[in-house]
Every structure is written in structure tokens, then in C-alpha cells.
C-alpha atoms as a PDB file:
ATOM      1  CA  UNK A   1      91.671 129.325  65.470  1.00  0.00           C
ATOM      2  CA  UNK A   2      89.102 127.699  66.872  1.00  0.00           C
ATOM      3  CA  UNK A   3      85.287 129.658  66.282  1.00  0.00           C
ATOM      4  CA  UNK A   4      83.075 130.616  69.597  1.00  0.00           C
ATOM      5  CA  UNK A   5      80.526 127.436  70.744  1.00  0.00           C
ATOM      6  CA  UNK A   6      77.282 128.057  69.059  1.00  0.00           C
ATOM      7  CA  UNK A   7      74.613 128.421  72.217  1.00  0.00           C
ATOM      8  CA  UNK A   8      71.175 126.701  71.942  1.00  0.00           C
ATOM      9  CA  UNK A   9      68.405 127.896  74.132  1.00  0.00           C
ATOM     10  CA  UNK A  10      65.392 125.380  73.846  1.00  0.00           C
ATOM     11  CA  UNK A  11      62.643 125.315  76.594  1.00  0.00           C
ATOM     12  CA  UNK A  12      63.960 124.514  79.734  1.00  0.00           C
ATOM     13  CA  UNK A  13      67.504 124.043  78.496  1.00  0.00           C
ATOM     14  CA  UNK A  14      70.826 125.869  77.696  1.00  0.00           C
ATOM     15  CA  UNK A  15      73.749 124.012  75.902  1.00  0.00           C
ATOM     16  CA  UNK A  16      76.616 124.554  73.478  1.00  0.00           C
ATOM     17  CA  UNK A  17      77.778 122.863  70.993  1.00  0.00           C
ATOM     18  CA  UNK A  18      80.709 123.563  68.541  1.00  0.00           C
ATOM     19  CA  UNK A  19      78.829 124.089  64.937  1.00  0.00           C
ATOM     20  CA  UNK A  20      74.904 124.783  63.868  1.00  0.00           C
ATOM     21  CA  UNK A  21      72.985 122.193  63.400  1.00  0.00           C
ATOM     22  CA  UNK A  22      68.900 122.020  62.584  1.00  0.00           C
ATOM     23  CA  UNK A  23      67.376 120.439  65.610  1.00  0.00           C
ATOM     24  CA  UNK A  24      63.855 122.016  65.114  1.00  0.00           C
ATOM     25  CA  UNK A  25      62.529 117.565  64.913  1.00  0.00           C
ATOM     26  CA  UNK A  26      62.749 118.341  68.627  1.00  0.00           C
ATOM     27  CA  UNK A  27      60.046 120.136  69.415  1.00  0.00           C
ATOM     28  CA  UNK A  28      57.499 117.784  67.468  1.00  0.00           C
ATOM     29  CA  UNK A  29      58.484 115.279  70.614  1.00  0.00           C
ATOM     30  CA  UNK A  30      57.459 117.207  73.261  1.00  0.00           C
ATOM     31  CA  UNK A  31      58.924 119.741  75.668  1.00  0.00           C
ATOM     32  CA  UNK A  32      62.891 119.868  76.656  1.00  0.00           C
ATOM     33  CA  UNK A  33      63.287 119.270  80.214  1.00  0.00           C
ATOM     34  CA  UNK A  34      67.345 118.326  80.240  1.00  0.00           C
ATOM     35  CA  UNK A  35      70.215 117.679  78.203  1.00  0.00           C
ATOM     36  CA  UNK A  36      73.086 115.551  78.441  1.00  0.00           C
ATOM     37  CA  UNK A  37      75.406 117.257  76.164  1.00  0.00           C
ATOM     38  CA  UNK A  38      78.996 116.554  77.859  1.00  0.00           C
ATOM     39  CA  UNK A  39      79.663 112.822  76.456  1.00  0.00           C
ATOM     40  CA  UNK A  40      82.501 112.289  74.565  1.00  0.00           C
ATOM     41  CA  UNK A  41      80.584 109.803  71.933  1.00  0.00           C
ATOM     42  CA  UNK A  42      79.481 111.473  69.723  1.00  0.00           C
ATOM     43  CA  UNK A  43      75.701 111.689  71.031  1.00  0.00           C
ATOM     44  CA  UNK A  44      74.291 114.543  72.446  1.00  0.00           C
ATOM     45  CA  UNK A  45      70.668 113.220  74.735  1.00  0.00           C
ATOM     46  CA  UNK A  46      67.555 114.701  75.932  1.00  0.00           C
ATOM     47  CA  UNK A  47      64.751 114.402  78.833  1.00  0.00           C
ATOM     48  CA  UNK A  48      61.255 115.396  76.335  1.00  0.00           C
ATOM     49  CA  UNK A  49      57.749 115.124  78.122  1.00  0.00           C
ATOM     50  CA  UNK A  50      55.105 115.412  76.032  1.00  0.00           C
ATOM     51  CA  UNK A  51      51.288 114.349  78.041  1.00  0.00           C
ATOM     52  CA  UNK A  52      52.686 113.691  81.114  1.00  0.00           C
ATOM     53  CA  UNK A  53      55.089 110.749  79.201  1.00  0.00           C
ATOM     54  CA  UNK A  54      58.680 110.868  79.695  1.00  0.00           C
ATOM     55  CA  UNK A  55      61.354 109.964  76.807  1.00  0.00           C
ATOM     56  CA  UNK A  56      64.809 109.823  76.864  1.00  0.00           C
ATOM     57  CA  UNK A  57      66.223 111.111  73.580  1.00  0.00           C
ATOM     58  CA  UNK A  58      69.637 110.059  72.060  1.00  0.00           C
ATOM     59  CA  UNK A  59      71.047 112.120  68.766  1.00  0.00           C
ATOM     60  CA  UNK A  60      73.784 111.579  66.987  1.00  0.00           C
ATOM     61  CA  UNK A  61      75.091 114.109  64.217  1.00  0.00           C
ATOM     62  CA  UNK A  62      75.856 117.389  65.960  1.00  0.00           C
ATOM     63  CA  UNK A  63      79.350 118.204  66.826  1.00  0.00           C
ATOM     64  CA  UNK A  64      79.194 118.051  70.469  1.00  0.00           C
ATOM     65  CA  UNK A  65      81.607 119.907  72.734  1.00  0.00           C
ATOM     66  CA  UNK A  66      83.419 116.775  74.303  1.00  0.00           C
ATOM     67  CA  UNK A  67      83.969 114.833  70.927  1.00  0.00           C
ATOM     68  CA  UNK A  68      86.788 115.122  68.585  1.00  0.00           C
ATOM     69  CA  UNK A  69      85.603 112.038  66.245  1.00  0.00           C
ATOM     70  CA  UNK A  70      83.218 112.632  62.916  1.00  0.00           C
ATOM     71  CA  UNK A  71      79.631 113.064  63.495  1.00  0.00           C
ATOM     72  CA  UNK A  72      79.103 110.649  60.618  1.00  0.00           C
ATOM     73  CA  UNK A  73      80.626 107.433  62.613  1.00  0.00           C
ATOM     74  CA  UNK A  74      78.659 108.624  65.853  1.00  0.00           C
ATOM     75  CA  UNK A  75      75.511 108.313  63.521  1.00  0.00           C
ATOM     76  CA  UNK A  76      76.595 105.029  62.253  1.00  0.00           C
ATOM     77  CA  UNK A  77      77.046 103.523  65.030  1.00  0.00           C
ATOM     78  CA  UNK A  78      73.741 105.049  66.875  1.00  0.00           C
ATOM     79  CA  UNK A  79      72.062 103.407  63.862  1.00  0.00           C
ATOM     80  CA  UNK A  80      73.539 100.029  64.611  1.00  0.00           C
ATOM     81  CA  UNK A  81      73.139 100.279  68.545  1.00  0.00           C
ATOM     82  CA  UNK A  82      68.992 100.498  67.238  1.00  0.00           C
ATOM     83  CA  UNK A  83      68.970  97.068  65.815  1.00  0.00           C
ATOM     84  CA  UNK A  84      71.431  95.587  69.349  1.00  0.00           C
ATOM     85  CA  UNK A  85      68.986  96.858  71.845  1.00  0.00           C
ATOM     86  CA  UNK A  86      66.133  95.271  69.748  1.00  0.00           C
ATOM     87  CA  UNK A  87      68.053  91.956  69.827  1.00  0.00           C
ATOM     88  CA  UNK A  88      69.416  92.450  73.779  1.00  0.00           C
ATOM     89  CA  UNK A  89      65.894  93.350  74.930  1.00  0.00           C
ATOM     90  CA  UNK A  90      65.641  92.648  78.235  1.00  0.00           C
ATOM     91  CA  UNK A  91      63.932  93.761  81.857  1.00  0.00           C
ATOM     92  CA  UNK A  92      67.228  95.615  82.706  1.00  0.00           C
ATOM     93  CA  UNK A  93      68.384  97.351  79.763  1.00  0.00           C
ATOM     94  CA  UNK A  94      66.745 100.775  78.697  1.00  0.00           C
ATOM     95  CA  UNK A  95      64.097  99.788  76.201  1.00  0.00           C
ATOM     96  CA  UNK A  96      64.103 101.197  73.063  1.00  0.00           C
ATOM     97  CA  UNK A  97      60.652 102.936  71.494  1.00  0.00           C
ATOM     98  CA  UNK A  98      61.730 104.476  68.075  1.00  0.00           C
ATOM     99  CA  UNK A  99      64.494 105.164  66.218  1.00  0.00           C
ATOM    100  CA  UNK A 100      64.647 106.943  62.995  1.00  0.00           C
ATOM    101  CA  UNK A 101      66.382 109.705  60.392  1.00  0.00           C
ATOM    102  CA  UNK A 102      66.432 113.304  60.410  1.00  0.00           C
ATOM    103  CA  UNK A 103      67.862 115.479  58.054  1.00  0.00           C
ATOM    104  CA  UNK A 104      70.557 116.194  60.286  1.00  0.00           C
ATOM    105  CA  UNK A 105      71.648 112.815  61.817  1.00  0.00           C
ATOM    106  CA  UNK A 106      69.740 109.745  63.872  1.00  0.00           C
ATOM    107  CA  UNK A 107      67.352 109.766  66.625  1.00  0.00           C
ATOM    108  CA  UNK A 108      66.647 107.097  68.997  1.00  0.00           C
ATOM    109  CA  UNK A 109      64.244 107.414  71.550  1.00  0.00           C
ATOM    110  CA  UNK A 110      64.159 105.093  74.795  1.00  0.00           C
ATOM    111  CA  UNK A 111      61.675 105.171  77.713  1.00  0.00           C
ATOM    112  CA  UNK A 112      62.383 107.362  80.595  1.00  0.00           C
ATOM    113  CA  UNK A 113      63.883 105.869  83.494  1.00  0.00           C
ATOM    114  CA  UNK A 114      64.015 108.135  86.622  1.00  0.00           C
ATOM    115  CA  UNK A 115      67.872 106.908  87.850  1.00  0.00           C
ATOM    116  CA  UNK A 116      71.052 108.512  87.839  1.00  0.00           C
ATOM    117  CA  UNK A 117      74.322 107.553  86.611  1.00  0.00           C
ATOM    118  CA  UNK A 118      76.498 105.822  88.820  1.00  0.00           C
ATOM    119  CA  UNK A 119      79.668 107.308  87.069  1.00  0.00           C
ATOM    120  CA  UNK A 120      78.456 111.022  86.067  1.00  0.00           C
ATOM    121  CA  UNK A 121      81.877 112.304  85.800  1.00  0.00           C
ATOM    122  CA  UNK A 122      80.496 115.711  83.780  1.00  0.00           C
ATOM    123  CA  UNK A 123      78.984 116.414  87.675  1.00  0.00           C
ATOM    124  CA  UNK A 124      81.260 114.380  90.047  1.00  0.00           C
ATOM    125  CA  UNK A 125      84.723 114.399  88.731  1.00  0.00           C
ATOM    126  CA  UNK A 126      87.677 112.484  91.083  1.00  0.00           C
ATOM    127  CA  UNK A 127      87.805 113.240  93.971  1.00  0.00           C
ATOM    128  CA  UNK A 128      84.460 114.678  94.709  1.00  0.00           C
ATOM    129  CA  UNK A 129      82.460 111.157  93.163  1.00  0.00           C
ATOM    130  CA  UNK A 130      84.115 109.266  96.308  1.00  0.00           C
ATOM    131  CA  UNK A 131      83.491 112.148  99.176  1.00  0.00           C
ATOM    132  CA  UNK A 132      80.889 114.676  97.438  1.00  0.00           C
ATOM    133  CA  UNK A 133      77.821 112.952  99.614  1.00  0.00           C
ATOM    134  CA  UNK A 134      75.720 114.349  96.582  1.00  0.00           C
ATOM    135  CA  UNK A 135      77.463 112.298  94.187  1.00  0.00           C
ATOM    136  CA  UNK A 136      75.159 108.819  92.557  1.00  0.00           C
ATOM    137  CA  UNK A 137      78.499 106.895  93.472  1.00  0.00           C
ATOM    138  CA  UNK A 138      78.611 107.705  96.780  1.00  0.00           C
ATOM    139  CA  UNK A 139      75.216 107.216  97.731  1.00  0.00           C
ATOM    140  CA  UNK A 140      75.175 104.166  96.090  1.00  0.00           C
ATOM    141  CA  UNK A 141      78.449 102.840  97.720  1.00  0.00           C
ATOM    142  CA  UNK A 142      76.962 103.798 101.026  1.00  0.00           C
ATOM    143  CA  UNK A 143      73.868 101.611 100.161  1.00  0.00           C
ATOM    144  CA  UNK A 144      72.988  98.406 102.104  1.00  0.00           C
ATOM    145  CA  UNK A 145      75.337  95.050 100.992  1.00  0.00           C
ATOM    146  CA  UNK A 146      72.123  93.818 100.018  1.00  0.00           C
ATOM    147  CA  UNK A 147      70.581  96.792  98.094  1.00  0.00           C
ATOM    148  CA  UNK A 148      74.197  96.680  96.096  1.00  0.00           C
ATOM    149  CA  UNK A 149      74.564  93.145  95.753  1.00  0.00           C
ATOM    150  CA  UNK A 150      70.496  92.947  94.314  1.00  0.00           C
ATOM    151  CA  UNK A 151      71.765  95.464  91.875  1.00  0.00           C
ATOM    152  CA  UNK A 152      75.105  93.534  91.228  1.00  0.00           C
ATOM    153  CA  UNK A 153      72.619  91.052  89.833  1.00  0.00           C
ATOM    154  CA  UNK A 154      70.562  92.892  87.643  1.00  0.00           C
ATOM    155  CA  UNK A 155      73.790  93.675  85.627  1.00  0.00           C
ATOM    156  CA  UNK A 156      75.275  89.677  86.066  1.00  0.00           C
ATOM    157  CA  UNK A 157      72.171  88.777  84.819  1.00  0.00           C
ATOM    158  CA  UNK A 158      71.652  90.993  81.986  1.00  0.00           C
ATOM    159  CA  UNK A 159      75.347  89.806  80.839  1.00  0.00           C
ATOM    160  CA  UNK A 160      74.610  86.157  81.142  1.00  0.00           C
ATOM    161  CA  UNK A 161      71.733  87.005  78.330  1.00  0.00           C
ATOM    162  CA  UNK A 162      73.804  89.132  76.376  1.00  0.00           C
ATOM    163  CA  UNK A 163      76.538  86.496  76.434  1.00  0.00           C
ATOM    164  CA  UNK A 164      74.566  83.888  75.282  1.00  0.00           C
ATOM    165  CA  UNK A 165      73.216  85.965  72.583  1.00  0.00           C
ATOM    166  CA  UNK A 166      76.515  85.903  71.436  1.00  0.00           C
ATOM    167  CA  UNK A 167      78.072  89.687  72.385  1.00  0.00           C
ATOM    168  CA  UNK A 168      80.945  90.970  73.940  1.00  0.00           C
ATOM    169  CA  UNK A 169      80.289  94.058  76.338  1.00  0.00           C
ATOM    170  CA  UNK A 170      82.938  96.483  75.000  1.00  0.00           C
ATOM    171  CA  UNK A 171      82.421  99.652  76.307  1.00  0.00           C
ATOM    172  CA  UNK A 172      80.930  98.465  79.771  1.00  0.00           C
ATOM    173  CA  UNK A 173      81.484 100.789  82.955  1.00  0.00           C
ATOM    174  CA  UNK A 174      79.861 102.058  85.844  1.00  0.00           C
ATOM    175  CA  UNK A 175      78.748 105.529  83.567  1.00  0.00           C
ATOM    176  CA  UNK A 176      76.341 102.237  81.765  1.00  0.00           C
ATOM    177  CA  UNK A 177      74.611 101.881  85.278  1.00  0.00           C
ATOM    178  CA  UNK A 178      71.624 103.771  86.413  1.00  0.00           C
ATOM    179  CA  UNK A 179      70.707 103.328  89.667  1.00  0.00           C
ATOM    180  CA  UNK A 180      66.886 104.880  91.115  1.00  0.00           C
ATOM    181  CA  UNK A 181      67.261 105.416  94.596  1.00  0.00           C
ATOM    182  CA  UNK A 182      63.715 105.872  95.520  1.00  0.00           C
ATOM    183  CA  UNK A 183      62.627 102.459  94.180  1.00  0.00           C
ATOM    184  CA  UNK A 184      66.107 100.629  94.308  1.00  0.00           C
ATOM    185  CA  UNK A 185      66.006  99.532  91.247  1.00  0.00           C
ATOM    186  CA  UNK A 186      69.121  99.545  88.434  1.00  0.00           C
ATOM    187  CA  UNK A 187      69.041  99.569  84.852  1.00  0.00           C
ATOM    188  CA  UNK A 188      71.880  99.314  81.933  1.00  0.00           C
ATOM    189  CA  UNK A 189      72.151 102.122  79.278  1.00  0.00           C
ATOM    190  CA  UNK A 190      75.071 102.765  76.723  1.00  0.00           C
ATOM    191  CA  UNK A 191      75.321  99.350  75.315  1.00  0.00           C
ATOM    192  CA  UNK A 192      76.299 100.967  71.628  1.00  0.00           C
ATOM    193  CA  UNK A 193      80.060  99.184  71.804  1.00  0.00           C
ATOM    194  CA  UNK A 194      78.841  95.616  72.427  1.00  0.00           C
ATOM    195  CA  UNK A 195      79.990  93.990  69.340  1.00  0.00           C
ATOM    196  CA  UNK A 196      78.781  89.864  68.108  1.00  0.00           C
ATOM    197  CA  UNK A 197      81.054  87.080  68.677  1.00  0.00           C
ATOM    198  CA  UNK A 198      83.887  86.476  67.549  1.00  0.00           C
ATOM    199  CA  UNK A 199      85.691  89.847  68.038  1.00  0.00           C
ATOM    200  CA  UNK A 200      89.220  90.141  67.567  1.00  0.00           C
ATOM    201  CA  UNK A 201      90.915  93.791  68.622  1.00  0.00           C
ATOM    202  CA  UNK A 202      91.718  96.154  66.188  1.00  0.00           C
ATOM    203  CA  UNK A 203      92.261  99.267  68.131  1.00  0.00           C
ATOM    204  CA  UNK A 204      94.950  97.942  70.693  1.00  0.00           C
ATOM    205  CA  UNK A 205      93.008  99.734  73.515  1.00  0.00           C
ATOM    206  CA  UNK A 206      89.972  99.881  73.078  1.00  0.00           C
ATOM    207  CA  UNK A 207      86.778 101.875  73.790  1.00  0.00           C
ATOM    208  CA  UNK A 208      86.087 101.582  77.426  1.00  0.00           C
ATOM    209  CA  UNK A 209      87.087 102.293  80.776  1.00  0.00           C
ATOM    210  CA  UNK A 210      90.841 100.926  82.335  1.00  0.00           C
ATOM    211  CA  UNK A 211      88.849 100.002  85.426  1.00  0.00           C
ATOM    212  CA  UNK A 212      86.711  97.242  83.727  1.00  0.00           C
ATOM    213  CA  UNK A 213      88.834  96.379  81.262  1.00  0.00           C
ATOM    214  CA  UNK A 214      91.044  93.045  81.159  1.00  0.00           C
ATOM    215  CA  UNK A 215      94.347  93.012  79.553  1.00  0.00           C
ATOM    216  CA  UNK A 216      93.373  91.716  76.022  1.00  0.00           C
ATOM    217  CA  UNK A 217      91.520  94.797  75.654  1.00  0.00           C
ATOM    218  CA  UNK A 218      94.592  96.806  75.420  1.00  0.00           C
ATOM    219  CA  UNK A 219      96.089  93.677  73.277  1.00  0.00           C
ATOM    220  CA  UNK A 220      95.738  94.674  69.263  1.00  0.00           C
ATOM    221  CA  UNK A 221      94.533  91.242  67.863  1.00  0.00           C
ATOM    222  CA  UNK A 222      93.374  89.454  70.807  1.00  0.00           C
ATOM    223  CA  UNK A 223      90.219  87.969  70.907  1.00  0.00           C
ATOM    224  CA  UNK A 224      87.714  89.371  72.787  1.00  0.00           C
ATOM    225  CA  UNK A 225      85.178  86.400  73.924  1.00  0.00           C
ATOM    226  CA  UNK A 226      83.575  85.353  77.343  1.00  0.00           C
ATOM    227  CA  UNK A 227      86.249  85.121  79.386  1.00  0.00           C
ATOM    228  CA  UNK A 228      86.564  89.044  78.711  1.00  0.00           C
ATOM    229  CA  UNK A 229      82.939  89.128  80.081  1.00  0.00           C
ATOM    230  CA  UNK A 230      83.387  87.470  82.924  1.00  0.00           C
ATOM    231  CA  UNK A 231      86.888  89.759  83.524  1.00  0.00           C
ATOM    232  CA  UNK A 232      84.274  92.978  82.762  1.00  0.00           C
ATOM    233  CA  UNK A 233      81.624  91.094  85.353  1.00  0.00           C
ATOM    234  CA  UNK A 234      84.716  90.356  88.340  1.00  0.00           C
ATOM    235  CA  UNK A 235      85.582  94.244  87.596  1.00  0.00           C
ATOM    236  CA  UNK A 236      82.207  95.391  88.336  1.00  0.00           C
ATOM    237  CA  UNK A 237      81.875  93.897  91.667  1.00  0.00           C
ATOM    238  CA  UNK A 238      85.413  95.116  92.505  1.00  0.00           C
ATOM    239  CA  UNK A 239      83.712  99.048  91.600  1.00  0.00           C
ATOM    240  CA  UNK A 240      80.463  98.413  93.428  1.00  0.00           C
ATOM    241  CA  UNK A 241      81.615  96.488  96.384  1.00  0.00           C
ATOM    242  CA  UNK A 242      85.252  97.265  96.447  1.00  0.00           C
ATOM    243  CA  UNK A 243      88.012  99.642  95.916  1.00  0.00           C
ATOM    244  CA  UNK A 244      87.966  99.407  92.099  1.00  0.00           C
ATOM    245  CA  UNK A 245      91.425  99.049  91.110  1.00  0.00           C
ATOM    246  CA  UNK A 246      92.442  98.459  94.345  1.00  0.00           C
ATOM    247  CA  UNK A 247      91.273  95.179  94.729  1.00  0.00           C
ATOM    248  CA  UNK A 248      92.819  94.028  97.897  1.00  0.00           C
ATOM    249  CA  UNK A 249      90.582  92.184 100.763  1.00  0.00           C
ATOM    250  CA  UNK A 250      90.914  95.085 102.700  1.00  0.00           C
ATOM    251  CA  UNK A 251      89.065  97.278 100.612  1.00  0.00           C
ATOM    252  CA  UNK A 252      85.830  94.581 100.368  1.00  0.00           C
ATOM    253  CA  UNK A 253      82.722  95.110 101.776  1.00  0.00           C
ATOM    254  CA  UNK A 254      81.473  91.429 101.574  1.00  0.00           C
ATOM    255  CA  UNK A 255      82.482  87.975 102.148  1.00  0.00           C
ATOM    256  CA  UNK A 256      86.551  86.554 101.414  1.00  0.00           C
ATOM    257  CA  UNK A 257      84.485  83.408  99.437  1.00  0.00           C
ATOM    258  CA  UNK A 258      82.781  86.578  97.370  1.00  0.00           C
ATOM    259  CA  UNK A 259      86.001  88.092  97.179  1.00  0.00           C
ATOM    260  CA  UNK A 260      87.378  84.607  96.264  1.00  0.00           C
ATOM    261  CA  UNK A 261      85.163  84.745  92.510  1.00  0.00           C
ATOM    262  CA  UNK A 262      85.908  88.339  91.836  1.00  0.00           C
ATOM    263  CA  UNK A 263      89.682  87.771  92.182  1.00  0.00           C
ATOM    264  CA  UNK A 264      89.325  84.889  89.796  1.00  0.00           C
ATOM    265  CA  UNK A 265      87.186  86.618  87.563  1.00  0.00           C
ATOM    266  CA  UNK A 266      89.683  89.210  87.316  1.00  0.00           C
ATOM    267  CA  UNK A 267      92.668  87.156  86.628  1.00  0.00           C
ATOM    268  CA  UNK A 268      95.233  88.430  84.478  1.00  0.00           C
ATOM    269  CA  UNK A 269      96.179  85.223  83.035  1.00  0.00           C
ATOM    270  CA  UNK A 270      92.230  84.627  81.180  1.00  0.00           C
ATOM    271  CA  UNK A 271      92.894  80.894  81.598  1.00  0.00           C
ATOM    272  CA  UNK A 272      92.228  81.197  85.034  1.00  0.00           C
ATOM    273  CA  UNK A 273      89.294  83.082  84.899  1.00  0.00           C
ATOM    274  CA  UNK A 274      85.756  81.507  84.853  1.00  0.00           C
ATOM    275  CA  UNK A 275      84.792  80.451  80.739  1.00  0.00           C
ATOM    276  CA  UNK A 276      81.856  81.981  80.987  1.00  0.00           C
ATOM    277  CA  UNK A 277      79.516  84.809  82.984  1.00  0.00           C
ATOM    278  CA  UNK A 278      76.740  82.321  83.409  1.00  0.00           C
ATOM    279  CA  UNK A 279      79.490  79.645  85.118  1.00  0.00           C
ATOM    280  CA  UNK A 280      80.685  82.742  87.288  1.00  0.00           C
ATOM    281  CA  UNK A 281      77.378  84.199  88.371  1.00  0.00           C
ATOM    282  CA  UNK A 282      76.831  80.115  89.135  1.00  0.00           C
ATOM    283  CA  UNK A 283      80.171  80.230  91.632  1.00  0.00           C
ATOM    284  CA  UNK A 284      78.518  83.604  92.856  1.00  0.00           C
ATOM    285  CA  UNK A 285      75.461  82.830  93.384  1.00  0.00           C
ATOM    286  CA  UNK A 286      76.575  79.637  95.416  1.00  0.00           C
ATOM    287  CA  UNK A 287      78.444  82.114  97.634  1.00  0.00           C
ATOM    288  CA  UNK A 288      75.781  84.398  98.651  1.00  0.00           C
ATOM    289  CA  UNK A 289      72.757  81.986  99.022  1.00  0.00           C
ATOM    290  CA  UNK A 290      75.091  79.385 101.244  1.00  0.00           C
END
């Protein structure tokens, strides 16, 4: 029989979480403004402010409501994610400040960036992120074709980096995206999958969402390399610009030559897709400044 959620009360927050755990490091960063507490990671996050400075906190080690795994891997892998957003630094990823032990788990903390997530599914479940006019997606899909297609590049070009830096962007989905509507700018969060070059799949499907991810990804031993980028990249546009898995013309906001490199990026058969995001941003790019 499962025991009652153990309810936490600190500052301005309320949240639950399934066992006790000491998170009295907290308060030495500031005051609690929000939590993020319904990912299914492993990671349970806070908004601190401490003189007038904003900080986005990530822990890993409590036994959050939403995940089923051990706290010990989620602190593992929070601990390597530290030493990946060091290497993928970079003006559209998060940036990371500090990182570092408690006694209960791992802490990293990242500068504050006021945006919301394009894919908050804890707030906007299906249907309501299509038609709730509230909803990040929404509003974002009901953004300018150029507002979404400057943001489209912020994410092709953070992938051409992280591609040449030798990673694979496991993990990558629209719930990685925050978009800041006053200032129209978009940054990438949640990059804690991405794993170095060469990759081969070991979990058959693995970690990720089925709308961004190409069939090797459900394939146990396939390798996952650049042209699994560039299928991650084509399924990106297809969610910001399209129908997501629908991805017939009909359901395209932009150009059929635009439409043209997302359908190849996306090919099932990965020897017809482009061999690498920088040569597909290229055949982009050539699309939208002709």
C-alpha cells in the first residue's frame, strides 16, 4: 500500500513529493518563488531570488511524484549533464552557474530565463495545448512565420554546434524549448540525454518524445549519429511550423521548397536524409533567404 505524499510548504511554494527528504541547502540560495515538481526525470526544479537575481534550480535525489526510476541514476546523470552544458556552452542553451553535492543528492543551478515551455504538458495537456489560447504552444503557433522561423534557428543553430562537438540530441522535444514572448527570444533547456558520438541503442526506444524521434531510435542497436540529428531537426520544424505528426503540405504554414527539406529531413529511410544538420540548415537556409 502505497504511504500518503509527504507535503512541503517552503516560502512561496506548496509541493508533494512521495518520501522525506532534507532540502533545508535551499534556503541558503535565496527565496522560493516556484517549483517545477511534475517531471518524470527524476529532477524536481526551482525559481530562487536572492538580491533581486533570479536562478533556476535543478535537484536531483528526491523521489518526485511523476518518477518511478531510482533517485540515485537521476543524480548520476544530473552530475554528468554539469560537465555537457560546460562543453555545449552556447548563446542559446541555459547557462550553467554552479553545480555541486548535498547531502541529499545534486544541485545545479542555471541562470534565470523569463520563457515558458513550449510543451508544458503538467499545465496544457492534449487537447487544451492546441485550443487553450493560454497555452505557450498556442501562442507560439499563432506567432508571426518570421518570429517562429527566427526561433527555428536558434535551435538549428545550437544543433549544428552540438553536432560538431560530437553529440547526439537524445531526449530533444518541444518541452526542451523556452520561448519569452515579451522579447521573442528562445532558449534550449533539458539537454541531460545528449550522449557523445558514436552511440549505438541499447534501450530499443529510447528516452524521448515519438514526435521527434526517427525510427532508429526505437531500433535496439542502431546507431544513433547525425543523420538522427538532422531527422530530430526536420521533426522540429514539422512541430513549430506544421502539424507535427501530421506532416502533410496541407498542414504547413510556410513555403512547399521549406516543406521540401523537412520532408527529407524526416525520411524514414536515413539514407535519404541530409548527413548532417549543418548540410540541412545549409538547404534551409538557401530556401528562406532566396
Amino acid at each position: 500500500m502505497m504511504s500518503s505524499p509527504i507535503v512541503y510548504q517552503i516560502d512561496q511554494v506548496t509541493f508533494y513529493l512521495k518520501e522525506p527528504i532534507d532540502l533545508s541547502w535551499l534556503s541558503q540560495l535565496g527565496t522560493v518563488f516556484a517549483v517545477f515538481d511534475q517531471q518524470d526525470s527524476g529532477n524536481i526544479s526551482f525559481g530562487v531570488e536572492q538580491a533581486g537575481e533570479k536562478r533556476f534550480v535543478k535537484f536531483a535525489g528526491a523521489r518526485t511524484m511523476e518518477y518511478e526510476g531510482d533517485p540515485q541514476y537521476a543524480v548520476a546523470k544530473l552530475v554528468e549533464a554539469a560537465s555537457l552544458y560546460k562543453e555545449l556552452k552556447h548563446p542559446v542553451l541555459v547557462e550553467l552557474i554552479d553545480h555541486f553535492e548535498v547531502a541529499s543528492g545534486y544541485v545545479a543551478i542555471f541562470k534565470w530565463f523569463d520563457g515558458e515551455c513550449l510543451h508544458s504538458h503538467w499545465a496544457y495537456p492534449p487537447p487544451a495545448k492546441y485550443t487553450d489560447p493560454d497555452s505557450p504552444y498556442y501562442r507560439f503557433k499563432h506567432l508571426s512565420i518570421e518570429k517562429r522561423l527566427r526561433s527555428l534557428n536558434c535551435i538549428f543553430d545550437f544543433h549544428v554546434f552540438a553536432e560538431e562537438k560530437g553529440y547526439s540530441a537524445i531526449d530533444f522535444y518541444d518541452g526542451s524549448v523556452l520561448y519569452d514572448f515579451v522579447n521573442d527570444e528562445t532558449r534550449i533547456c533539458d539537454i541531460d540525454y545528449y550522449e557523445k558520438k558514436p552511440f549505438y541503442n541499447q534501450m530499443g526506444r529510447l528516452w524521448g518524445s515519438s514526435r521527434f524521434m526517427s525510427p532508429e531510435e526505437f531500433e535496439l542497436g542502431a546507431e544513433i549519429d547525425s543523420r538522427t540529428n538532422v531527422y530530430t531537426m526536420g521533426a522540429t520544424a514539422f512541430v513549430l511550423l506544421g502539424g507535427e505528426l501530421d506532416r502533410s503540405f496541407e498542414s504547413w504554414d510556410v513555403s512547399e521548397a521549406l516543406y521540401k527539406v523537412a520532408r527529407k529531413a524526416t525520411s524514414q529511410d536515413r539514407r535519404k536524409r541530409y548527413s548532417s544538420v549543418k548540410e540541412f540548415y545549409k538547404a534551409w537556409n538557401e530556401v528562406v533567404n532566396s
